[in-house]
PDB file of N, CA and C in Angstrom:
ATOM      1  N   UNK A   1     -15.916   5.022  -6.128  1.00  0.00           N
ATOM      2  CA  UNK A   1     -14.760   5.753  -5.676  1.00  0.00           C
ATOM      3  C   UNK A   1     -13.776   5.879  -6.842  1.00  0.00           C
ATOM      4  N   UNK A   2     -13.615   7.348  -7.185  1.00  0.00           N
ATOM      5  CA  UNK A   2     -12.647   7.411  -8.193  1.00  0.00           C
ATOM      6  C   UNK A   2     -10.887   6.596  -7.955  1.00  0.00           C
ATOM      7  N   UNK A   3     -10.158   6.438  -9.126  1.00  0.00           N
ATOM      8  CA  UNK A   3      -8.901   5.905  -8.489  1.00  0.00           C
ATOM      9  C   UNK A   3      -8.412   7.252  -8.861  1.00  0.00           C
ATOM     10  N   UNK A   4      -6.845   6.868  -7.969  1.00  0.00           N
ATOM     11  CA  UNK A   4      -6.246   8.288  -7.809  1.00  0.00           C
ATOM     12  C   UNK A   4      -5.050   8.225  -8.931  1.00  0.00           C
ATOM     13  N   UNK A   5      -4.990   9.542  -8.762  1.00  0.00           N
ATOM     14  CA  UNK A   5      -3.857   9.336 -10.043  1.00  0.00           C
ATOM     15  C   UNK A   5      -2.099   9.386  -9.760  1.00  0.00           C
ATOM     16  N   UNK A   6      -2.005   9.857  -8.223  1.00  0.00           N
ATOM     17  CA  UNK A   6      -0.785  10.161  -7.815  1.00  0.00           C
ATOM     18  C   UNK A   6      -0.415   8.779  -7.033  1.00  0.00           C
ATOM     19  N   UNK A   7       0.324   7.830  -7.766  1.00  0.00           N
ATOM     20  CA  UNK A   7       1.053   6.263  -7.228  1.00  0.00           C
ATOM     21  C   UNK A   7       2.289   6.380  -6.839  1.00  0.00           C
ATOM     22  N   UNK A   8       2.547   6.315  -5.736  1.00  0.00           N
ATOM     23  CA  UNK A   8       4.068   6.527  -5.001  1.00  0.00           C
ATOM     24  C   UNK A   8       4.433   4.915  -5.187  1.00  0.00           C
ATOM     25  N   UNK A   9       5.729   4.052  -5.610  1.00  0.00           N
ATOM     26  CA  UNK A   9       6.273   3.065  -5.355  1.00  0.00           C
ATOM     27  C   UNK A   9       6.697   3.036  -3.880  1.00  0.00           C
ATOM     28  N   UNK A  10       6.676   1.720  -3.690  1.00  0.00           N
ATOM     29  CA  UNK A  10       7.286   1.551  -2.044  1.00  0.00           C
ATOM     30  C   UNK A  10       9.060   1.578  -2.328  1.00  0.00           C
ATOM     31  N   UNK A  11       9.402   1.882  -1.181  1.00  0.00           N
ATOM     32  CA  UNK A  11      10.979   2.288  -1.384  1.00  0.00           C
ATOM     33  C   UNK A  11      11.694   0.993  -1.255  1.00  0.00           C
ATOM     34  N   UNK A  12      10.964   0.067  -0.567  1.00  0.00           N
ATOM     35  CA  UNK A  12      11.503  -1.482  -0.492  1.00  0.00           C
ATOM     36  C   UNK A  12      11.573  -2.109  -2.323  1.00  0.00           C
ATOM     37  N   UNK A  13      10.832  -1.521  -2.989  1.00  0.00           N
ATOM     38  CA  UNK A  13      11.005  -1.774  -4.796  1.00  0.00           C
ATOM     39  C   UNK A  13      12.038  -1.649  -5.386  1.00  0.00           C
ATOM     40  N   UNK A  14      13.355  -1.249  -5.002  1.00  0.00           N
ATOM     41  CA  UNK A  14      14.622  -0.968  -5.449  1.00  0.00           C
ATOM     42  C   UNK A  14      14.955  -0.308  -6.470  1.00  0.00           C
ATOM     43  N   UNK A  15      13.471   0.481  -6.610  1.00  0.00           N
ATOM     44  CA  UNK A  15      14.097   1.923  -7.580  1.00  0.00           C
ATOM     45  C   UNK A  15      13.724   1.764  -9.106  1.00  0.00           C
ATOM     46  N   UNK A  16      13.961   0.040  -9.390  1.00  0.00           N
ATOM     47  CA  UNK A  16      13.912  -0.114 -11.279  1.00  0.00           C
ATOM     48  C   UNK A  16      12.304   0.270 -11.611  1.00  0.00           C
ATOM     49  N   UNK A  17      12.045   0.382 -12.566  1.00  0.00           N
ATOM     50  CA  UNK A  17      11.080   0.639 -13.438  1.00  0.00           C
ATOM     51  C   UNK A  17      10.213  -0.597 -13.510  1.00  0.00           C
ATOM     52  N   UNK A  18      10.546  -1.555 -13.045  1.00  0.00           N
ATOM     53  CA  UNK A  18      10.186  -3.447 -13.148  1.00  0.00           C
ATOM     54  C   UNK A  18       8.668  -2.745 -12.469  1.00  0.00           C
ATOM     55  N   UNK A  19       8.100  -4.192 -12.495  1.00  0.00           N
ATOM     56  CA  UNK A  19       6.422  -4.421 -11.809  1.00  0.00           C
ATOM     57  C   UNK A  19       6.707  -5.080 -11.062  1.00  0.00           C
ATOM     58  N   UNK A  20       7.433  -4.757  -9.747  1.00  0.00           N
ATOM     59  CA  UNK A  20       7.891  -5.651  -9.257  1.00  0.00           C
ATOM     60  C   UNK A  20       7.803  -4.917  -7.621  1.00  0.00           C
ATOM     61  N   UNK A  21       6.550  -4.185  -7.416  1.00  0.00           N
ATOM     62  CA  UNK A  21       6.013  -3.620  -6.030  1.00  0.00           C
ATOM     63  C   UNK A  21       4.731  -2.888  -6.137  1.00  0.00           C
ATOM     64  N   UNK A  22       4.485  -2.281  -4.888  1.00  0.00           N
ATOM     65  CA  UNK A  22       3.438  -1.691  -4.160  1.00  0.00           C
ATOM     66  C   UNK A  22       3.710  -0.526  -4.180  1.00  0.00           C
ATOM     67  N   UNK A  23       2.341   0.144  -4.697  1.00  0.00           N
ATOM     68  CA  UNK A  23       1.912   1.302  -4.970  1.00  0.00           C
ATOM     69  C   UNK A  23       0.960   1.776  -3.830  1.00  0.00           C
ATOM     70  N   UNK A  24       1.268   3.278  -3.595  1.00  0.00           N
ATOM     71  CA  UNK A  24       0.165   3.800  -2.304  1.00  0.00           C
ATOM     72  C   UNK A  24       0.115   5.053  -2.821  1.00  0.00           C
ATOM     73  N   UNK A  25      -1.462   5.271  -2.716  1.00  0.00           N
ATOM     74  CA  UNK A  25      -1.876   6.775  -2.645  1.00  0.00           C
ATOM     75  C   UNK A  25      -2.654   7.518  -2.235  1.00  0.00           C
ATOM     76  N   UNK A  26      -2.335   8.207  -1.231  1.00  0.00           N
ATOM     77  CA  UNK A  26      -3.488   8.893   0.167  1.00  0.00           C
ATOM     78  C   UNK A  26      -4.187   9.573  -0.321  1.00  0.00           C
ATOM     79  N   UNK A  27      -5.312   9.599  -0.414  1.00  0.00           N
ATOM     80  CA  UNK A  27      -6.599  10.151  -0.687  1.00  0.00           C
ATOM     81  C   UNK A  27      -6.880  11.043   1.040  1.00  0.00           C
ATOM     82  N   UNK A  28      -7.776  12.133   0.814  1.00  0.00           N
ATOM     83  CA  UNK A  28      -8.602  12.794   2.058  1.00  0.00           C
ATOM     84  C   UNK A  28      -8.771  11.366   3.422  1.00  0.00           C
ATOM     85  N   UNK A  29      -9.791  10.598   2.756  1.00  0.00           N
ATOM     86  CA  UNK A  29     -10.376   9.803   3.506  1.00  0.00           C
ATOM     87  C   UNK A  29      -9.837   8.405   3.483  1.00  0.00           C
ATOM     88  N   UNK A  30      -8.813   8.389   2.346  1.00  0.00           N
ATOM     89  CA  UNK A  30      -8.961   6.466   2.032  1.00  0.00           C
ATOM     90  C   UNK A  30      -7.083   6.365   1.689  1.00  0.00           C
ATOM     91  N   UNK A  31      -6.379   5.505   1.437  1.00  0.00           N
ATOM     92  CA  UNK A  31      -5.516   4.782   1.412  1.00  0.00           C
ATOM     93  C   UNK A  31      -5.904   3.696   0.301  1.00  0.00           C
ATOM     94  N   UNK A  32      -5.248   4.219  -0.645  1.00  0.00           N
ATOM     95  CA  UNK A  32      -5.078   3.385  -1.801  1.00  0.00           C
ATOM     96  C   UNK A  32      -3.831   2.291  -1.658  1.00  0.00           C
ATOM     97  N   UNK A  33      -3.672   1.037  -2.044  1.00  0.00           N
ATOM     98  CA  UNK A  33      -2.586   0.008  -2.471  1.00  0.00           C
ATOM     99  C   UNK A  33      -3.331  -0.574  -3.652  1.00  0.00           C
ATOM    100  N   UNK A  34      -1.786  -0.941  -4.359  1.00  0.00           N
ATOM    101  CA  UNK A  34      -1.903  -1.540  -5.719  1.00  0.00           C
ATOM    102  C   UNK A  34      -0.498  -2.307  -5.735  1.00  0.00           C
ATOM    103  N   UNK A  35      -0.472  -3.174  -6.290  1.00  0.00           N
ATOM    104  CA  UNK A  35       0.506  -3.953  -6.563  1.00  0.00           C
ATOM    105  C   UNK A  35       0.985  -3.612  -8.425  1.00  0.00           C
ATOM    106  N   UNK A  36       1.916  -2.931  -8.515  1.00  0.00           N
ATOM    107  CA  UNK A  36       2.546  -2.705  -9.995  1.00  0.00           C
ATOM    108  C   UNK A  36       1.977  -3.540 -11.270  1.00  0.00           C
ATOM    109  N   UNK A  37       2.114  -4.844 -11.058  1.00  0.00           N
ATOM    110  CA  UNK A  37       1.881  -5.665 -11.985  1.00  0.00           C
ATOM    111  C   UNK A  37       0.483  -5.902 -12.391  1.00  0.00           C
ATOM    112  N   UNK A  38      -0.390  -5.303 -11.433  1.00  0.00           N
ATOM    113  CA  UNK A  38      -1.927  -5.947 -11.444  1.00  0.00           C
ATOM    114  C   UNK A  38      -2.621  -4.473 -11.211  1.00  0.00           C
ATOM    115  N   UNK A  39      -2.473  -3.519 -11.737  1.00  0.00           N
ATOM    116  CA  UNK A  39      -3.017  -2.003 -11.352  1.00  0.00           C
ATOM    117  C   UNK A  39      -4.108  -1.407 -11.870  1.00  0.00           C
ATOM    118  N   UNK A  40      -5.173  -2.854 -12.262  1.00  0.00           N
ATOM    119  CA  UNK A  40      -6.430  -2.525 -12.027  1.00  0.00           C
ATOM    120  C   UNK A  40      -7.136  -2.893 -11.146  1.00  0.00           C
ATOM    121  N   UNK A  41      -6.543  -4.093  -9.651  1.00  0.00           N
ATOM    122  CA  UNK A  41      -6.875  -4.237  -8.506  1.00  0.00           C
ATOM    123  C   UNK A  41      -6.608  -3.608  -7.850  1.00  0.00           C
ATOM    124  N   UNK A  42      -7.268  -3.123  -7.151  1.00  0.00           N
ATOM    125  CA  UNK A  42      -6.867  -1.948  -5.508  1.00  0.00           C
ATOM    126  C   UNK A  42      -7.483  -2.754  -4.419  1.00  0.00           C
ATOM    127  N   UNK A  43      -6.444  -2.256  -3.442  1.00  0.00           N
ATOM    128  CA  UNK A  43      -7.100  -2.678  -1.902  1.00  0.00           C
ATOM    129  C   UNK A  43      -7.280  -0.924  -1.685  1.00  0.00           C
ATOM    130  N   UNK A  44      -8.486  -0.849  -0.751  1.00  0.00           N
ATOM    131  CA  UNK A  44      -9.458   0.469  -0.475  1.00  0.00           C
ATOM    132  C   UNK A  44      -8.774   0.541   1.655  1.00  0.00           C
ATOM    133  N   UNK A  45      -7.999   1.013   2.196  1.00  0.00           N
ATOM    134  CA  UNK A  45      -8.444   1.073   3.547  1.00  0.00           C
ATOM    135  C   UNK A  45      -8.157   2.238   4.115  1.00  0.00           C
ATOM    136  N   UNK A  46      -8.820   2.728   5.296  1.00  0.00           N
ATOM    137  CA  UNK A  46      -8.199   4.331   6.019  1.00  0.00           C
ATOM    138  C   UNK A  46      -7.063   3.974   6.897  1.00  0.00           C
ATOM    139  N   UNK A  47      -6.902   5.120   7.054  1.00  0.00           N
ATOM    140  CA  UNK A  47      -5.180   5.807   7.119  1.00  0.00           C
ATOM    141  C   UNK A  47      -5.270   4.967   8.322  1.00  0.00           C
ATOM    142  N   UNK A  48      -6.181   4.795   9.718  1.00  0.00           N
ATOM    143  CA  UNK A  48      -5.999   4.272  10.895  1.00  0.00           C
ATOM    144  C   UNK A  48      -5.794   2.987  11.131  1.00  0.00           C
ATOM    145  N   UNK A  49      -6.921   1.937   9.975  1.00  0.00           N
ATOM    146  CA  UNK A  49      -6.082   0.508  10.023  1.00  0.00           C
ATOM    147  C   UNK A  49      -5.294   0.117   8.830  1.00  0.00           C
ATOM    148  N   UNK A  50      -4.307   0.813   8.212  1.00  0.00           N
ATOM    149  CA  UNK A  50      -2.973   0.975   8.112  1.00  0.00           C
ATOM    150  C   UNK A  50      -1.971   1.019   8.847  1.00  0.00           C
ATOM    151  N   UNK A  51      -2.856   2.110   9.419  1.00  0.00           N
ATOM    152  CA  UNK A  51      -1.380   2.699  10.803  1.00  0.00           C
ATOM    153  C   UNK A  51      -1.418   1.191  11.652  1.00  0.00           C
ATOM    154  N   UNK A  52      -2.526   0.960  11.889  1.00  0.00           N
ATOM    155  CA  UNK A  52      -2.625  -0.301  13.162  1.00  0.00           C
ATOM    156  C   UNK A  52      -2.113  -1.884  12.376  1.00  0.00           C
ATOM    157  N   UNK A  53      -2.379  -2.057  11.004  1.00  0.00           N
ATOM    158  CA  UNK A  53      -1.814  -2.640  10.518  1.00  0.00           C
ATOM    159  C   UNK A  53      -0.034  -3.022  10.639  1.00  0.00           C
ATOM    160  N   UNK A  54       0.124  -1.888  10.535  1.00  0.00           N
ATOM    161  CA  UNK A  54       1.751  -1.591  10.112  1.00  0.00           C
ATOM    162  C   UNK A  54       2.353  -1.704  11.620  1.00  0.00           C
ATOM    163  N   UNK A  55       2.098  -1.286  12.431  1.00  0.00           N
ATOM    164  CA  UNK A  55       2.765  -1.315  14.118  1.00  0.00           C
ATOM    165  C   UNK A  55       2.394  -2.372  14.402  1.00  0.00           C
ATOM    166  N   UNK A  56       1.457  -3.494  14.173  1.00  0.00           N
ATOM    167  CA  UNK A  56       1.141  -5.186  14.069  1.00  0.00           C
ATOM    168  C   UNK A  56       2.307  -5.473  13.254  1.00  0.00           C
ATOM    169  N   UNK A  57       2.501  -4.986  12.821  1.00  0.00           N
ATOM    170  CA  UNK A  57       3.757  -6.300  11.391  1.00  0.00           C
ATOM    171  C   UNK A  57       4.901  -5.899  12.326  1.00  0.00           C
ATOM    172  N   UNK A  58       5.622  -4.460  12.394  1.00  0.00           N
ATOM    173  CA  UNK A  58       6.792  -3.946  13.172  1.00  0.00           C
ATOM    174  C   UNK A  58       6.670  -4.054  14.649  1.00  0.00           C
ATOM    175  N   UNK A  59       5.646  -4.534  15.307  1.00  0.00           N
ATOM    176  CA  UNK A  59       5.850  -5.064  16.877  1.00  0.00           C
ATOM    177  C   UNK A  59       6.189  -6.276  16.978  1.00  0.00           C
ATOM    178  N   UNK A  60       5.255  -7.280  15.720  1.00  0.00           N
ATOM    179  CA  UNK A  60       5.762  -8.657  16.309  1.00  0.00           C
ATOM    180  C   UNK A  60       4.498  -9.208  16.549  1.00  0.00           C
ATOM    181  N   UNK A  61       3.413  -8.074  16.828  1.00  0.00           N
ATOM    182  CA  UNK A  61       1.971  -8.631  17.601  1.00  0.00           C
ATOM    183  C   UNK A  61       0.943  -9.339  17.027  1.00  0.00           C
ATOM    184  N   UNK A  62       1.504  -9.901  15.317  1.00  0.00           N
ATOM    185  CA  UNK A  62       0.540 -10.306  14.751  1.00  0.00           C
ATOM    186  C   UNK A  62       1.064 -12.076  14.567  1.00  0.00           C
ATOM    187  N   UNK A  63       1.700 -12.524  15.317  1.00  0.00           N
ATOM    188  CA  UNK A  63       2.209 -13.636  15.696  1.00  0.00           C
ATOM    189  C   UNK A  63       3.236 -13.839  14.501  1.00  0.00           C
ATOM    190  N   UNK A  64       4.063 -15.624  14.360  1.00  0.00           N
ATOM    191  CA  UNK A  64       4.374 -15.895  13.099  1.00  0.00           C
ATOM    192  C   UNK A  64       3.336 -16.956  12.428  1.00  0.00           C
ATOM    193  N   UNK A  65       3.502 -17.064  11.184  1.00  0.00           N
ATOM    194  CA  UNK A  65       2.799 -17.564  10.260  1.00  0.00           C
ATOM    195  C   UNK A  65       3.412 -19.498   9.890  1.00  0.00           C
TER     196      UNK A  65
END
């Protein structure tokens, strides 16, 4: 799987130029993440367990840790 070339920062990164967040970039089929500092590791997942991911963290439904 090629990597993509278009890396959006997360908006929770506060804007600086630092390595200091998460990178995402939607592909057709796949959902790219990268963490700034380490951006020859990728996590690979589709758009749906993202979505189900993300409404788990913002419901509450994934318990506490």
């Amino acid at each position: 799987m090629p990597t993509p070339k278009n890396w959006q920062k997360s908006s929770f990164s506060g804007g600086a130029d630092g390595n200091n967040c998460v990178e995402l970039s939607a592909a057709q089929h796949a959902i790219h993440l990268r963490e700034s500092d380490d951006p020859s590791t990728e996590l690979v997942t589709t758009h749906t367990s993202l979505a189900r991911l993300l409404h788990g963290i913002r419901s509450g439904a994934l318990g506490s840790a």
